[in-house]
PDB file of N, CA and C in Angstrom:
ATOM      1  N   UNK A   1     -29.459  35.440  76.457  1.00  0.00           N
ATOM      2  CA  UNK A   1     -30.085  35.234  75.156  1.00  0.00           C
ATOM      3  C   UNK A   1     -28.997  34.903  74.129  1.00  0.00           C
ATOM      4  N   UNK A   2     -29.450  33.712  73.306  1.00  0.00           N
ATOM      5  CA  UNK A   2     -28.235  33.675  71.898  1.00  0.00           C
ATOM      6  C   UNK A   2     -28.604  34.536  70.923  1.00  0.00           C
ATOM      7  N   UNK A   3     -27.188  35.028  70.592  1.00  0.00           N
ATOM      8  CA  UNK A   3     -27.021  35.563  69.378  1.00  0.00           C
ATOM      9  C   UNK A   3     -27.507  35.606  68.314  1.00  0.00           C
ATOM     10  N   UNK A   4     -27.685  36.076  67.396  1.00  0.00           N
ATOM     11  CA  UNK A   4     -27.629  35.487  65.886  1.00  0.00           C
ATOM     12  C   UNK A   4     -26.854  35.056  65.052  1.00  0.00           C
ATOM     13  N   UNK A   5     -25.572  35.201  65.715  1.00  0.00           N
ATOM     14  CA  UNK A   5     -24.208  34.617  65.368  1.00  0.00           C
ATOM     15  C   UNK A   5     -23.899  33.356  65.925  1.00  0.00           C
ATOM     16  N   UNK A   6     -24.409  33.369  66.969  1.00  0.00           N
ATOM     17  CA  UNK A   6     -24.295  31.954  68.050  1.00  0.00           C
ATOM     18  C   UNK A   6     -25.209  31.073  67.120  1.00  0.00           C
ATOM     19  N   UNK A   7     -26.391  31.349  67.187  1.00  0.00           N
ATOM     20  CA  UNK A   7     -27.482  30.414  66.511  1.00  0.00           C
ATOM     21  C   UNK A   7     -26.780  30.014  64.932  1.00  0.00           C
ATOM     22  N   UNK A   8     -26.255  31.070  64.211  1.00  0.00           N
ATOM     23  CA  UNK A   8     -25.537  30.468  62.774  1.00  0.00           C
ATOM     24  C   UNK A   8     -24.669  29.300  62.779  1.00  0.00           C
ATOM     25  N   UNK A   9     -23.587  29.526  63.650  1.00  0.00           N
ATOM     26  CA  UNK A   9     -22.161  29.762  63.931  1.00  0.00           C
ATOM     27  C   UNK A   9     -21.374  28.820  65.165  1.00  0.00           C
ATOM     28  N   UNK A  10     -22.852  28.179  65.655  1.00  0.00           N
ATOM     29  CA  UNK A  10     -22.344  28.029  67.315  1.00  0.00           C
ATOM     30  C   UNK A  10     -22.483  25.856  67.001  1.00  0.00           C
ATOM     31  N   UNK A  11     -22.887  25.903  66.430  1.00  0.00           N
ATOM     32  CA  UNK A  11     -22.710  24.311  66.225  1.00  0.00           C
ATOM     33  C   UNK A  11     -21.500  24.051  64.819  1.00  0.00           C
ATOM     34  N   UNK A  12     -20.684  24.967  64.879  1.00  0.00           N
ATOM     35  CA  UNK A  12     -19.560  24.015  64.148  1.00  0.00           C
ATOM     36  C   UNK A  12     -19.557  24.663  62.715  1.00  0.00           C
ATOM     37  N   UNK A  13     -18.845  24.506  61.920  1.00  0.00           N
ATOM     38  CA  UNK A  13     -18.790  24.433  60.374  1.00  0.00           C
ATOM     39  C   UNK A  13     -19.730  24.020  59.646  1.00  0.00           C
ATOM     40  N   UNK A  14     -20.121  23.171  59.894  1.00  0.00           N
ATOM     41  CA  UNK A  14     -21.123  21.955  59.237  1.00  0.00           C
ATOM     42  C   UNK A  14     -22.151  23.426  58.643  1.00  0.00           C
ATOM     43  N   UNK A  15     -22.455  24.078  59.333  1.00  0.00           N
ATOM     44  CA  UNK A  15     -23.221  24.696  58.988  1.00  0.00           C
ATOM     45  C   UNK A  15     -23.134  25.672  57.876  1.00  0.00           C
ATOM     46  N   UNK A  16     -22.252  25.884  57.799  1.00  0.00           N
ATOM     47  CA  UNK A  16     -21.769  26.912  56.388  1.00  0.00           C
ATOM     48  C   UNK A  16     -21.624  26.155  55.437  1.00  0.00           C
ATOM     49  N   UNK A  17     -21.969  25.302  55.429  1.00  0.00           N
ATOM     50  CA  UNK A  17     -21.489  24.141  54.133  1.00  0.00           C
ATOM     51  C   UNK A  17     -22.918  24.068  53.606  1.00  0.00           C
ATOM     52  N   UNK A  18     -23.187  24.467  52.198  1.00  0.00           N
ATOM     53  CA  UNK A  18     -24.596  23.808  51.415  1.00  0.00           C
ATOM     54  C   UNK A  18     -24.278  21.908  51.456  1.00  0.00           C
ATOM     55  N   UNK A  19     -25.750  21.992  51.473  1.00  0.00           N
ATOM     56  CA  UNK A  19     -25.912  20.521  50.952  1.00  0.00           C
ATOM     57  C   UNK A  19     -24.770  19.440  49.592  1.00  0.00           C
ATOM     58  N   UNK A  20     -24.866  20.125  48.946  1.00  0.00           N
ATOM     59  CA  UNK A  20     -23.799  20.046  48.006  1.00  0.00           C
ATOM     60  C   UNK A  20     -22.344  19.904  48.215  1.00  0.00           C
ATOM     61  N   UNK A  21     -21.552  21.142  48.897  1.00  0.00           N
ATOM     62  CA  UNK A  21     -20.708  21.055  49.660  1.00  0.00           C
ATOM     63  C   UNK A  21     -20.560  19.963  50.532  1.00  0.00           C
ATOM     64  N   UNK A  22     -21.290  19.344  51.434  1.00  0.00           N
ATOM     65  CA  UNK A  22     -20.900  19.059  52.591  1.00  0.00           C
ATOM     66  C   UNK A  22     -20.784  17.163  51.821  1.00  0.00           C
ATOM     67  N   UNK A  23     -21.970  17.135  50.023  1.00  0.00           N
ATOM     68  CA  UNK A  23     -21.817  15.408  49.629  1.00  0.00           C
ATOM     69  C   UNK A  23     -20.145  15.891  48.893  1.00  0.00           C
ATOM     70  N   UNK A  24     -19.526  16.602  48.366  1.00  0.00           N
ATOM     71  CA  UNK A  24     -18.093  16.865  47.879  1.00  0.00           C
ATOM     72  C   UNK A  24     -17.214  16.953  49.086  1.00  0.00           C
ATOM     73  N   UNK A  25     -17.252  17.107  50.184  1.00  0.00           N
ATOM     74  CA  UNK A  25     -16.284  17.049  51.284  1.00  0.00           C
ATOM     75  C   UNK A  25     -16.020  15.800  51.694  1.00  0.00           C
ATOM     76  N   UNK A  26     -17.080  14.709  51.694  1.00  0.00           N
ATOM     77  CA  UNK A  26     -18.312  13.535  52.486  1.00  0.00           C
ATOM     78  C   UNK A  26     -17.018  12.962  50.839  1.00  0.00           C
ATOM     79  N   UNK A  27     -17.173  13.617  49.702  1.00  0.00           N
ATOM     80  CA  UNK A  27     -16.515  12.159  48.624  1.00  0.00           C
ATOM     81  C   UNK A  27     -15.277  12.377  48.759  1.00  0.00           C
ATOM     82  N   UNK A  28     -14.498  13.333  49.118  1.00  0.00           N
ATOM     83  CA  UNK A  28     -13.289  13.799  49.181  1.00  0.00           C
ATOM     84  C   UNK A  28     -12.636  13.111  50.530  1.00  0.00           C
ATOM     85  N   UNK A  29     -13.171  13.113  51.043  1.00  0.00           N
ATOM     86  CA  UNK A  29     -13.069  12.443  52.698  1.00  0.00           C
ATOM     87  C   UNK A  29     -12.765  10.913  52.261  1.00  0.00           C
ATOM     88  N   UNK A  30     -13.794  10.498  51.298  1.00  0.00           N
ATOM     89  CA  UNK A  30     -13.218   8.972  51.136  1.00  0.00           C
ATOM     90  C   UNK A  30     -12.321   8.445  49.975  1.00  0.00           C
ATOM     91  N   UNK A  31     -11.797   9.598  49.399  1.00  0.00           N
ATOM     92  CA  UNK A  31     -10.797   9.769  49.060  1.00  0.00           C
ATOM     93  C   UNK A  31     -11.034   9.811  47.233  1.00  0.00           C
ATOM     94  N   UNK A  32     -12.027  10.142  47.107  1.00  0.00           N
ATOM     95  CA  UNK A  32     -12.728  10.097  45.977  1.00  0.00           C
ATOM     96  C   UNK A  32     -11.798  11.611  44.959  1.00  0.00           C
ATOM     97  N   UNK A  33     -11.320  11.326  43.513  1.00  0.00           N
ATOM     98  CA  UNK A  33     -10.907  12.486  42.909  1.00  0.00           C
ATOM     99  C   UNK A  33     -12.395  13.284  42.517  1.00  0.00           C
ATOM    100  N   UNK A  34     -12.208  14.552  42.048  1.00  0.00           N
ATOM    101  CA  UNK A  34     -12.638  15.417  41.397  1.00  0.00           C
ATOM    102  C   UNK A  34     -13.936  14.447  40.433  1.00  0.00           C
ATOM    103  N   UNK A  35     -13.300  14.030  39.156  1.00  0.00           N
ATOM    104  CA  UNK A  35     -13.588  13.462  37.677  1.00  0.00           C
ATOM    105  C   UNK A  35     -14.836  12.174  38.631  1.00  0.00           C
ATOM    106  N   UNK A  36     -13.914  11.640  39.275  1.00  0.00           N
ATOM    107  CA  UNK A  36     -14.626  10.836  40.326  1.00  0.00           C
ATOM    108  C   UNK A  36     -16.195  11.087  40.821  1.00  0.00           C
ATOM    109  N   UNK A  37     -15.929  12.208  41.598  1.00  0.00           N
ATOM    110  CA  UNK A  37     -17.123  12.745  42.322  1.00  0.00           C
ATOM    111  C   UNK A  37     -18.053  13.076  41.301  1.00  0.00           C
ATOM    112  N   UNK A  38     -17.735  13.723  40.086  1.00  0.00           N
ATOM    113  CA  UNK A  38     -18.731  14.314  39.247  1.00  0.00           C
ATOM    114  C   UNK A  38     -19.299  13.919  38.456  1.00  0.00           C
ATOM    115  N   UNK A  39     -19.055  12.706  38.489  1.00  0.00           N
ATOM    116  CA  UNK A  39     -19.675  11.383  37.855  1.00  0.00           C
ATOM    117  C   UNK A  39     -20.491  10.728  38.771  1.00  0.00           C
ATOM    118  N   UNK A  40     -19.874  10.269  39.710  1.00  0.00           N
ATOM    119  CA  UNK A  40     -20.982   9.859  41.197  1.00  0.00           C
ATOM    120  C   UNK A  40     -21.927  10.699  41.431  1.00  0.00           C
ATOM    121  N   UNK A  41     -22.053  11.792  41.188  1.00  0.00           N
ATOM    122  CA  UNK A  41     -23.011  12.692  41.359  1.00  0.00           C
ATOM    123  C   UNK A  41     -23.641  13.448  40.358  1.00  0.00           C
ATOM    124  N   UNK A  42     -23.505  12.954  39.223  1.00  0.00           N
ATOM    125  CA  UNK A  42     -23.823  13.069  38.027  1.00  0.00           C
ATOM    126  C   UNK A  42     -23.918  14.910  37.357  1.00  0.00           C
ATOM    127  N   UNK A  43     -22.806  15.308  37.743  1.00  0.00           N
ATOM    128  CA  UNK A  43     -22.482  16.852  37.795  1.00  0.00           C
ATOM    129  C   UNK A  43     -21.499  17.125  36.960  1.00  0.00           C
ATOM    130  N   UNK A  44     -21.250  18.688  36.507  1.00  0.00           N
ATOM    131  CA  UNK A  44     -20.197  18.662  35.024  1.00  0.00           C
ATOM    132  C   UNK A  44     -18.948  18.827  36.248  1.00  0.00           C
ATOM    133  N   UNK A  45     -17.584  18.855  35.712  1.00  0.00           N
ATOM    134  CA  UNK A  45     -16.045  18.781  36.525  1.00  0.00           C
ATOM    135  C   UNK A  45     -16.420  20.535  37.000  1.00  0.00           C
ATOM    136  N   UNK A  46     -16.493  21.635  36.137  1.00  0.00           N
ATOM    137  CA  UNK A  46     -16.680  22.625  36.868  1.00  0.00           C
ATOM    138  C   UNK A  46     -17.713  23.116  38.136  1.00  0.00           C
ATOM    139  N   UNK A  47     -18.580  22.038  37.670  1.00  0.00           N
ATOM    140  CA  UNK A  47     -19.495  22.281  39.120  1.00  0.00           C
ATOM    141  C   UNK A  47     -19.122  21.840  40.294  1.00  0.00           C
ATOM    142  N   UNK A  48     -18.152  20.458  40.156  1.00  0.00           N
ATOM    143  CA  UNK A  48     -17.870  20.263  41.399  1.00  0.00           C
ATOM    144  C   UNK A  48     -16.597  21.146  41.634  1.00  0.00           C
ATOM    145  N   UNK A  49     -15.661  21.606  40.980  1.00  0.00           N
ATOM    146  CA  UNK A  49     -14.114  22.520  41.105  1.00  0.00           C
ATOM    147  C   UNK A  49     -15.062  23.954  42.048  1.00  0.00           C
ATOM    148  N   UNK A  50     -16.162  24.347  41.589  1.00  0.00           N
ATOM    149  CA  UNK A  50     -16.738  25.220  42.405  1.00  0.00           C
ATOM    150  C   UNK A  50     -16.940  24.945  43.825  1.00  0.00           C
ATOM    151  N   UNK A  51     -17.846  23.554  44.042  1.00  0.00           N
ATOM    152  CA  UNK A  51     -18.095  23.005  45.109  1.00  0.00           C
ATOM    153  C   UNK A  51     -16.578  23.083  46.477  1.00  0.00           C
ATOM    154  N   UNK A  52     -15.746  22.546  45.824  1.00  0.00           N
ATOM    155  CA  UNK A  52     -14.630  22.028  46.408  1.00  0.00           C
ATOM    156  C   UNK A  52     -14.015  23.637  46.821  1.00  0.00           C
ATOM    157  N   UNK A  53     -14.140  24.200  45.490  1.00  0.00           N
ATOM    158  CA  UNK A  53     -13.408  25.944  45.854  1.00  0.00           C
ATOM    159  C   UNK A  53     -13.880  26.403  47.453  1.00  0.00           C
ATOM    160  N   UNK A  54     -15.593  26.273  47.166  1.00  0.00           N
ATOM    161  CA  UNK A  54     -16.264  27.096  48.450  1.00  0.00           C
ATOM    162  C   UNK A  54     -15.830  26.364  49.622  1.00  0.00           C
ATOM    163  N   UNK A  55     -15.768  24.886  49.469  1.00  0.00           N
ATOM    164  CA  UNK A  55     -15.648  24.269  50.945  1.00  0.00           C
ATOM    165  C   UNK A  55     -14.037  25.021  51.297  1.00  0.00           C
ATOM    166  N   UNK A  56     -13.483  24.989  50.653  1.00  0.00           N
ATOM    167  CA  UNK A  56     -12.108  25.435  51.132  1.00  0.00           C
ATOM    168  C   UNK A  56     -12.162  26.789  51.728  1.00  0.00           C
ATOM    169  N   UNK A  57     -12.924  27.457  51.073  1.00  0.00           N
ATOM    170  CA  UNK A  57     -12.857  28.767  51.645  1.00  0.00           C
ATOM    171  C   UNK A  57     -13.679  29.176  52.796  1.00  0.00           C
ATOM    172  N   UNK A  58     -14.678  28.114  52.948  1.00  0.00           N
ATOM    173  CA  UNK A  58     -15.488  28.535  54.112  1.00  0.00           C
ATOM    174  C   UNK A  58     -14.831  27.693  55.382  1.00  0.00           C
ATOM    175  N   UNK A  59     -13.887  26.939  55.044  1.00  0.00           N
ATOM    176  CA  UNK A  59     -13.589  26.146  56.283  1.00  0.00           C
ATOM    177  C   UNK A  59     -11.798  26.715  56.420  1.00  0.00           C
ATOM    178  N   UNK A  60     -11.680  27.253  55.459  1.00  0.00           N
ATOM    179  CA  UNK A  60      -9.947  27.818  55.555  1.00  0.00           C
ATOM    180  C   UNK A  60      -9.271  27.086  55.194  1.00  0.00           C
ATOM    181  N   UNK A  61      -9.260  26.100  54.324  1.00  0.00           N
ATOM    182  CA  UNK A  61      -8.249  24.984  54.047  1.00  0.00           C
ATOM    183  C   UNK A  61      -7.501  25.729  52.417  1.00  0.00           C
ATOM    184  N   UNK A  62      -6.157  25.143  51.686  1.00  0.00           N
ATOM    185  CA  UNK A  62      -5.448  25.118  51.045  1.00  0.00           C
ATOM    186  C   UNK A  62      -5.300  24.334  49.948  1.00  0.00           C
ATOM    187  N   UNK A  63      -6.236  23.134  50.789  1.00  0.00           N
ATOM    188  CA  UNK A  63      -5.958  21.637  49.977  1.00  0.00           C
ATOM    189  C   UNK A  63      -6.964  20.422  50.063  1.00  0.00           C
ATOM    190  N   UNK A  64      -7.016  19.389  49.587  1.00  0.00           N
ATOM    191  CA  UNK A  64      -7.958  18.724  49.908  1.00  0.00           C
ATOM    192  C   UNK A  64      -7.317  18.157  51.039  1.00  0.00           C
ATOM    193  N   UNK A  65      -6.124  17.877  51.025  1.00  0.00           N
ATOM    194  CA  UNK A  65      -5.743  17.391  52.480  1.00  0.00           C
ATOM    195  C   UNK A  65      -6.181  17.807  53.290  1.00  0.00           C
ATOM    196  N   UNK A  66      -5.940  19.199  53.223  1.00  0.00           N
ATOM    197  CA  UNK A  66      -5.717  19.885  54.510  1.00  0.00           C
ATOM    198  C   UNK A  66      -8.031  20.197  55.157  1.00  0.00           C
ATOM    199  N   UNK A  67      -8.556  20.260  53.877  1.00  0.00           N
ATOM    200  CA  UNK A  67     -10.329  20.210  53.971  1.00  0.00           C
ATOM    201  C   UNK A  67     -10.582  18.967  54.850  1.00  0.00           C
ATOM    202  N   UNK A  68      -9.865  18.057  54.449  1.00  0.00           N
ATOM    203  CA  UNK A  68     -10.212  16.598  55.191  1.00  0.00           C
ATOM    204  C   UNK A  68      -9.555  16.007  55.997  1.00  0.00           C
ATOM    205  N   UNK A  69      -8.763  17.032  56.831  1.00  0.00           N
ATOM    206  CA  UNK A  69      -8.255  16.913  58.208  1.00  0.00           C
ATOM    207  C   UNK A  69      -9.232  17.676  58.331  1.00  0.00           C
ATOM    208  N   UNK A  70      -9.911  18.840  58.291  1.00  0.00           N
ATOM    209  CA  UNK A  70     -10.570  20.187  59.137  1.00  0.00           C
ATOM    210  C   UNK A  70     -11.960  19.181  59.226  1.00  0.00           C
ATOM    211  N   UNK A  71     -11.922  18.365  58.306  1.00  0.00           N
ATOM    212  CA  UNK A  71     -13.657  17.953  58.356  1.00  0.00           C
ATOM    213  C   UNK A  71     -13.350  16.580  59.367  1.00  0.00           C
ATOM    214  N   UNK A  72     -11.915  15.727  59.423  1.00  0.00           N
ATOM    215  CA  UNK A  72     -11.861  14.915  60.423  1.00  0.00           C
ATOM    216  C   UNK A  72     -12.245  15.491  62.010  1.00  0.00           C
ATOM    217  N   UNK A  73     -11.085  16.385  62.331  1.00  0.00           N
ATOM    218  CA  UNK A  73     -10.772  16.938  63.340  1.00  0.00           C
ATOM    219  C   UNK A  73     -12.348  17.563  63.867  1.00  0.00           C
ATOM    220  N   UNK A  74     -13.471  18.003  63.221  1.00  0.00           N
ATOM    221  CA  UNK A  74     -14.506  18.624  63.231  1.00  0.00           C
ATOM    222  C   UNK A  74     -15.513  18.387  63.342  1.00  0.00           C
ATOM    223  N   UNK A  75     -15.452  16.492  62.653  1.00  0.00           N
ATOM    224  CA  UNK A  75     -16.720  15.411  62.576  1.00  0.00           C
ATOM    225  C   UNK A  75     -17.318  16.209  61.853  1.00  0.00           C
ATOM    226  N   UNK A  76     -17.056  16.615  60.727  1.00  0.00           N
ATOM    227  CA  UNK A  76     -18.146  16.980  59.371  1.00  0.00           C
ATOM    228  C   UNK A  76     -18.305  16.036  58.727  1.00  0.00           C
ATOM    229  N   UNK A  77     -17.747  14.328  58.869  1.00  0.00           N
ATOM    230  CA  UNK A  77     -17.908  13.885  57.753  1.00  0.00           C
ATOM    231  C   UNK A  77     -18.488  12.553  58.851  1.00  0.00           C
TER     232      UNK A  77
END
């Protein structure tokens, strides 16, 4: 029987990422700044600095570099 951890947890990252998260990783990936994104997405700069905060922390990254290697290496994007 799976888990309930398996079922969360067991297809990848992708999944801890809100919807939101995963279009700020998806603009960051194409190399899109901050000021950038929050205009493309018609959002204030602190909403996306939040966005970007959580992806980092739910995927373990430091940097946007380092978010968009984890989301290469991972096929999140």
């Amino acid at each position: 029987m799976i888990s309930d951890y398996e079922k969360s947890f067991g297809r990848g990252r992708v999944n801890l990422l809100s919807k939101r998260e995963r279009e700020v990783l998806s603009d960051l990936y194409r190399g899109l700044s901050r000021p950038e994104i929050a205009e493309k997405q018609g959002l204030s700069g602190n909403t996306i600095n939040s966005a970007v905060n959580s992806v980092f922390n739910k995927l373990g990254a430091h940097s946007v570099a380092d978010a968009v290697r984890i989301a290469a290496e991972e096929k999140l994007v």
